[in-house]
C-alpha atoms as a PDB file:
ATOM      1  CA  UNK A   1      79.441 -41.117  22.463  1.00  0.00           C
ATOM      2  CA  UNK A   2      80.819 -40.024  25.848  1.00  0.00           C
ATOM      3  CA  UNK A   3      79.653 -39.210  28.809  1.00  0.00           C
ATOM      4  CA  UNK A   4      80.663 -34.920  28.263  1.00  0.00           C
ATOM      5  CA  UNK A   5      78.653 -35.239  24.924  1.00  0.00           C
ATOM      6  CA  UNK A   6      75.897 -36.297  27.090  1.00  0.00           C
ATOM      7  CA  UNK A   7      75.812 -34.286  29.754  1.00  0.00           C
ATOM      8  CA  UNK A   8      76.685 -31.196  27.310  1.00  0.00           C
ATOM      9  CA  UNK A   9      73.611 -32.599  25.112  1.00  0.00           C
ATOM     10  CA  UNK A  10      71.370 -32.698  28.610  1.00  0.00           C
ATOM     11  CA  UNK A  11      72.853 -28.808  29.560  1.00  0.00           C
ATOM     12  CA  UNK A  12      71.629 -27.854  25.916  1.00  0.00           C
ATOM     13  CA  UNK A  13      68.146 -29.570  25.962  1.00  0.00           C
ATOM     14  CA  UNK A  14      67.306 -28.495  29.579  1.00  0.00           C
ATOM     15  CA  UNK A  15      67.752 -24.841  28.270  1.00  0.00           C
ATOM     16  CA  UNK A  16      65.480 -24.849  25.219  1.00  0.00           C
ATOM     17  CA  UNK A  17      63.139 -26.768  27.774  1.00  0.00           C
ATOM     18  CA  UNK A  18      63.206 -24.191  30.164  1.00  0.00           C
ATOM     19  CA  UNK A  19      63.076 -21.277  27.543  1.00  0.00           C
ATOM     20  CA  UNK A  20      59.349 -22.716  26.290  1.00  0.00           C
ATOM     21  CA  UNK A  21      58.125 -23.663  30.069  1.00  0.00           C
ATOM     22  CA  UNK A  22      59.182 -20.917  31.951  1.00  0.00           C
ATOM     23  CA  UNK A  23      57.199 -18.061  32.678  1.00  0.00           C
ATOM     24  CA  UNK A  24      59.416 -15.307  33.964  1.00  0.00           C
ATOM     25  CA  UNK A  25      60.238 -13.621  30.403  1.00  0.00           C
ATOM     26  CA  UNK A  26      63.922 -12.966  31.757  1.00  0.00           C
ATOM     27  CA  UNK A  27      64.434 -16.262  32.945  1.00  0.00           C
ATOM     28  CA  UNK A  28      63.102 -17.867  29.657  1.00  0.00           C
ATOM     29  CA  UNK A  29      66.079 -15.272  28.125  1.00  0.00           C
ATOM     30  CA  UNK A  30      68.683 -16.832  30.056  1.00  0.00           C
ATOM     31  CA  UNK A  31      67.309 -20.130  29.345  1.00  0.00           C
ATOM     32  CA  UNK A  32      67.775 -19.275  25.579  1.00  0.00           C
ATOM     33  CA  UNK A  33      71.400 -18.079  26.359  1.00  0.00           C
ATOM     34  CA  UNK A  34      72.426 -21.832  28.379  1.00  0.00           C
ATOM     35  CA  UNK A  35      71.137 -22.955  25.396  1.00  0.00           C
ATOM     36  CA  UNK A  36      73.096 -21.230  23.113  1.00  0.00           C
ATOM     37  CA  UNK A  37      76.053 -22.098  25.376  1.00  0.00           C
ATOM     38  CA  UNK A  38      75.447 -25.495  24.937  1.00  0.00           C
ATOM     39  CA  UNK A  39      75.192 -25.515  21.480  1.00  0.00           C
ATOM     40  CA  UNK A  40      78.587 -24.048  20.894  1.00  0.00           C
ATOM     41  CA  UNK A  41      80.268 -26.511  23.643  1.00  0.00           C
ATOM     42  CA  UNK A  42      78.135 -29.305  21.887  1.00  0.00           C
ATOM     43  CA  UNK A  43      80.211 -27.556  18.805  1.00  0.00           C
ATOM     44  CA  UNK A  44      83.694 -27.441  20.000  1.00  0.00           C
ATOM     45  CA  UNK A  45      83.540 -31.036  21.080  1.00  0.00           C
ATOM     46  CA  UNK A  46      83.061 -31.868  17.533  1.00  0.00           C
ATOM     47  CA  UNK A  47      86.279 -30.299  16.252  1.00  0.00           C
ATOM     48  CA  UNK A  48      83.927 -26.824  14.558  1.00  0.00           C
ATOM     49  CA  UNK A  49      86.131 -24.646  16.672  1.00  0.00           C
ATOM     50  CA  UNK A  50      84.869 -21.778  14.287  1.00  0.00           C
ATOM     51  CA  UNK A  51      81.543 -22.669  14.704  1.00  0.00           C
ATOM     52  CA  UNK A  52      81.464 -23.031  18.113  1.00  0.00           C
ATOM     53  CA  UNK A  53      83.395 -19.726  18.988  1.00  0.00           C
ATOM     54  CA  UNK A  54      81.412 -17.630  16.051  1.00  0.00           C
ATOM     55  CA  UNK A  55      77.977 -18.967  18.276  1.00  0.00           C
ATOM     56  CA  UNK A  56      79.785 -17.822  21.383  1.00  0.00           C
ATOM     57  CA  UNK A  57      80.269 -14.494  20.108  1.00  0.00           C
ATOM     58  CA  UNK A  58      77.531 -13.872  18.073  1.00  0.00           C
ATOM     59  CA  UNK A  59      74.378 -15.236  20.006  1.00  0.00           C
ATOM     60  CA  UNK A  60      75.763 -16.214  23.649  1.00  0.00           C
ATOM     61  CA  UNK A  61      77.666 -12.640  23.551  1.00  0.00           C
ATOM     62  CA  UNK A  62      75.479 -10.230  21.526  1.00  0.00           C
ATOM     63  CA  UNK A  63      72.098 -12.304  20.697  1.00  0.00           C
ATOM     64  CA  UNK A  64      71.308 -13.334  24.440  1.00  0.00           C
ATOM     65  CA  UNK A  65      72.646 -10.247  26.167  1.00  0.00           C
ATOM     66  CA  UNK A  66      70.475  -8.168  23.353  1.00  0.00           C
ATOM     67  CA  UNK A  67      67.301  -9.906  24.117  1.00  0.00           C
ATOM     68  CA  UNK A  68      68.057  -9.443  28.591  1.00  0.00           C
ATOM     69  CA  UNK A  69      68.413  -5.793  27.999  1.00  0.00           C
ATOM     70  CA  UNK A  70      65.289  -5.058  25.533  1.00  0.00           C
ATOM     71  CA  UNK A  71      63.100  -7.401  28.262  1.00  0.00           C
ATOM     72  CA  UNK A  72      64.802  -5.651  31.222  1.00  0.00           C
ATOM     73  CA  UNK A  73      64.611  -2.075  29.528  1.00  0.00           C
ATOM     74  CA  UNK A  74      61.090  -2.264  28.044  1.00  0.00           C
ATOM     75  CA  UNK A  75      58.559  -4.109  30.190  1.00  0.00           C
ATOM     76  CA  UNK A  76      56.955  -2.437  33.259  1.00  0.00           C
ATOM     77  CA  UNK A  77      57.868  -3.289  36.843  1.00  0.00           C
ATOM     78  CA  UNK A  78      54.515  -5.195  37.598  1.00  0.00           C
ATOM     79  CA  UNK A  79      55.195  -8.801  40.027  1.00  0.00           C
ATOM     80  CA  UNK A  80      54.516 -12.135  38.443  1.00  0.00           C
ATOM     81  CA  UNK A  81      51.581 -13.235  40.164  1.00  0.00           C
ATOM     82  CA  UNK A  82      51.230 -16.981  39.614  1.00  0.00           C
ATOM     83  CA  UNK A  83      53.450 -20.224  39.621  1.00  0.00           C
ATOM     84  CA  UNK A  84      56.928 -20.807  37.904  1.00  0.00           C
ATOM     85  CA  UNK A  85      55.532 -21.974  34.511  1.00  0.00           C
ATOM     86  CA  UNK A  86      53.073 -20.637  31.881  1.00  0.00           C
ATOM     87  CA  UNK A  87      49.680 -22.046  31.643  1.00  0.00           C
ATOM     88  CA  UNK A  88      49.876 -23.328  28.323  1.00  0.00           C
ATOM     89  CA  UNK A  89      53.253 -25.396  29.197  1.00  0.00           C
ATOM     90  CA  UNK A  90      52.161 -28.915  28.285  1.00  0.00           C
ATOM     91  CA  UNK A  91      51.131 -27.167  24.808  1.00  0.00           C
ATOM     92  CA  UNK A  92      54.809 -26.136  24.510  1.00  0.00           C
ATOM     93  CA  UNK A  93      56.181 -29.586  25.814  1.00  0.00           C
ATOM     94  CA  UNK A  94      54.060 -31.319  22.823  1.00  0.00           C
ATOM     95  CA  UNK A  95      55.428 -28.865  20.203  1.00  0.00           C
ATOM     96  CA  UNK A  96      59.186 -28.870  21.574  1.00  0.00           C
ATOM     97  CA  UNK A  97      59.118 -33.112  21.781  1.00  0.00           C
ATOM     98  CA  UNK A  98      57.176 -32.298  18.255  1.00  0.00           C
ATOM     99  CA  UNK A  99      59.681 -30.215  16.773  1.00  0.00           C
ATOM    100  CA  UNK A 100      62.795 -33.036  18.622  1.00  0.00           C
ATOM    101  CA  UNK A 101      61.298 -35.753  16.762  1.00  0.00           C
ATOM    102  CA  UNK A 102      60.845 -34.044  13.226  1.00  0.00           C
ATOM    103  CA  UNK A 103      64.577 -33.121  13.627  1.00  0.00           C
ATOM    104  CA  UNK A 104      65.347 -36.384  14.822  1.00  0.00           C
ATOM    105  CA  UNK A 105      63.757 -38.707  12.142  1.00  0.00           C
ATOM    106  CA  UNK A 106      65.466 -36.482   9.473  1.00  0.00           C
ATOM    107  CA  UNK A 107      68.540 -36.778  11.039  1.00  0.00           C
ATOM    108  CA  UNK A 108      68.869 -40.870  11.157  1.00  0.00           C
ATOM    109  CA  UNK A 109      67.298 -40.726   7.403  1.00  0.00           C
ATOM    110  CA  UNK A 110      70.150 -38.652   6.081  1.00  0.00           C
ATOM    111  CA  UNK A 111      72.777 -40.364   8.150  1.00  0.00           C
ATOM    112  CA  UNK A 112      73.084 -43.152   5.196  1.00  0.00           C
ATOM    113  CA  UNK A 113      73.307 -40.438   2.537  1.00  0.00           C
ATOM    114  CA  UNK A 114      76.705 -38.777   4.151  1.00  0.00           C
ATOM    115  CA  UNK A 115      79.720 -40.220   2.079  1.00  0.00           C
ATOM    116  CA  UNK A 116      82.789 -42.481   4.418  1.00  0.00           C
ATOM    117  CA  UNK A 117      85.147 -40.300   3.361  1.00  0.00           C
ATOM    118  CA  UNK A 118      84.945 -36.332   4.101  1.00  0.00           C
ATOM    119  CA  UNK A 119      86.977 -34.293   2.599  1.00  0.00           C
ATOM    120  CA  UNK A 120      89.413 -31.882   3.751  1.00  0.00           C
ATOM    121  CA  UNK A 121      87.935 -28.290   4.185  1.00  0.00           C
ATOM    122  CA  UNK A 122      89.106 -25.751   1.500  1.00  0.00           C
ATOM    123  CA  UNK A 123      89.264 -22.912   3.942  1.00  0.00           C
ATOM    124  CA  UNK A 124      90.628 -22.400   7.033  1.00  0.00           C
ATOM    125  CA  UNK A 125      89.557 -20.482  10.077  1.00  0.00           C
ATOM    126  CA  UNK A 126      92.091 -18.067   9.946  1.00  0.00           C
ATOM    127  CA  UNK A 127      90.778 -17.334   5.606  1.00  0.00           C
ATOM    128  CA  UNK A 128      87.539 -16.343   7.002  1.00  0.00           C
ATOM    129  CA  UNK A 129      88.652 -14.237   9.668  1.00  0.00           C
ATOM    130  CA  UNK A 130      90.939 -12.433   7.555  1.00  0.00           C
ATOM    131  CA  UNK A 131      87.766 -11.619   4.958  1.00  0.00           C
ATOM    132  CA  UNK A 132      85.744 -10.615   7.838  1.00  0.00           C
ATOM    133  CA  UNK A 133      88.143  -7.817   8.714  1.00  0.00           C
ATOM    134  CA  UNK A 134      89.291  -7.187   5.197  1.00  0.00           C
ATOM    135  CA  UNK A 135      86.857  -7.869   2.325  1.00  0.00           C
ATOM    136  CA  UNK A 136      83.524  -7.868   4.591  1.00  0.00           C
ATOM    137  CA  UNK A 137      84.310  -5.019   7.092  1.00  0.00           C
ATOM    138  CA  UNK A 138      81.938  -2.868   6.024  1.00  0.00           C
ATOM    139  CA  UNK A 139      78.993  -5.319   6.498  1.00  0.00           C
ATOM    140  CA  UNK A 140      80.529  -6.025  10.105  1.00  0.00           C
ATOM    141  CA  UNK A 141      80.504  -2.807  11.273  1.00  0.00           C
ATOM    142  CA  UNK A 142      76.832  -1.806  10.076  1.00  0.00           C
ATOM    143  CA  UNK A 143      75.238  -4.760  11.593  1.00  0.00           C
ATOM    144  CA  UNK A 144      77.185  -3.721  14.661  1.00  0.00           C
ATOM    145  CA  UNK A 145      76.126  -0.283  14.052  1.00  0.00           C
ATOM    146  CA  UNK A 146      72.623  -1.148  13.455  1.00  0.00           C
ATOM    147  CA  UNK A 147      72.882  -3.529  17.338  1.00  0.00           C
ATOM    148  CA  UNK A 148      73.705  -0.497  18.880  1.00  0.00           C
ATOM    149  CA  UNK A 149      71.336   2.019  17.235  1.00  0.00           C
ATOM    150  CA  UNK A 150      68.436  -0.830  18.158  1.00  0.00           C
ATOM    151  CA  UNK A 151      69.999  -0.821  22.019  1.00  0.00           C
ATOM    152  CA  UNK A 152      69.612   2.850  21.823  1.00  0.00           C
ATOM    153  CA  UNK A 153      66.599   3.334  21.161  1.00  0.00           C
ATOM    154  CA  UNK A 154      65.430   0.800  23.438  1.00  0.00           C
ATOM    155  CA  UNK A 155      66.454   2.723  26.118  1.00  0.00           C
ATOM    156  CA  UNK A 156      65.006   5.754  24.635  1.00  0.00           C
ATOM    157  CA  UNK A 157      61.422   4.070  24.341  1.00  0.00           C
ATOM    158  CA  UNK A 158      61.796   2.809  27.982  1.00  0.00           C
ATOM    159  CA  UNK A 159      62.778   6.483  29.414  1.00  0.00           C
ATOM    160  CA  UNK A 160      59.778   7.809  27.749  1.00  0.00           C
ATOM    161  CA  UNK A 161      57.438   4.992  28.775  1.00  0.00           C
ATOM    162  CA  UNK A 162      58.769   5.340  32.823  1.00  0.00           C
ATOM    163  CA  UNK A 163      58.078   9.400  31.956  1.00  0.00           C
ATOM    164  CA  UNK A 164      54.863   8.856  30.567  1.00  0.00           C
ATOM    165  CA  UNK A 165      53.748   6.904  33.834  1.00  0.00           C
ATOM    166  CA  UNK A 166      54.825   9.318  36.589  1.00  0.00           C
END
């Protein structure tokens, strides 16, 4: 293990950390997006370049920036009154050290199971992004159609809520 896995390991953990602990509902959304970040660096550095840029994309780039905009667009302009972190933080520590110790145990019991010798993957990167713009268009574009219909009427739901308070 190096010392980038590490630190790229501590950038990913510190993320989901802060996503459960912090109380600001936009910060715990850009907590959730360094997280995702570090998840596809923490992929890239093991050689799942289509992993790690399909995460980018897809949850860094559309996920994250979804979730800002909904929070941003829908809740009301009231201060946070209070300190930096929920009250119920220590009952999110236990569940996230919880949840990182499930994971972990199953992870060193499977690591005997995984043969010496992988094999070579059947498909390439540049087979699946052919399919997704030729054989699997069609489901691309509706899910992006359906991202931008659920942005929409976001922003309808917060013009009538801002309307509805004046």
């Amino acid at each position: 293990m190096s010392v980038v896995f590490y630190g790229i390991a501590a950038l990913t953990v510190a993320g989901g950390l802060a996503a459960v602990l912090l109380k600001n509902t936009v910060h715990c959304a850009l907590a959730v997006a360094v997280a995702f970040a570090g998840l596809a660096l923490l992929f890239l550095s093991l050689d799942a370049q289509f992993v790690g840029f399909a995460q980018i994309l897809v949850y860094v780039g559309a996920v994250a920036i979804l979730i800002v905009f909904a929070i941003l667009l829908t809740r009301g302009a009231e201060p946070v009154t209070g300190g930096v972190f929920s009250k119920s933080w220590l009952v999110g520590l236990v569940i996230a050290a919880g949840v990182f110790a499930v994971l972990g145990w199953a992870v060193l019991q499977s690591a005997h199971a995984l043969p010496l010798v992988t094999a070579a993957p059947a498909v390439t990167v540049q087979d699946i992004g052919v399919a997704l713009v030729g054989r699997y268009v069609l489901p691309l574009e509706i899910v992006a159609l359906l991202l931008t219909a659920a942005t929409i009427g976001a922003v309808i739901v917060a013009l009538h809520e801002k309307e509805r308070t004046r």
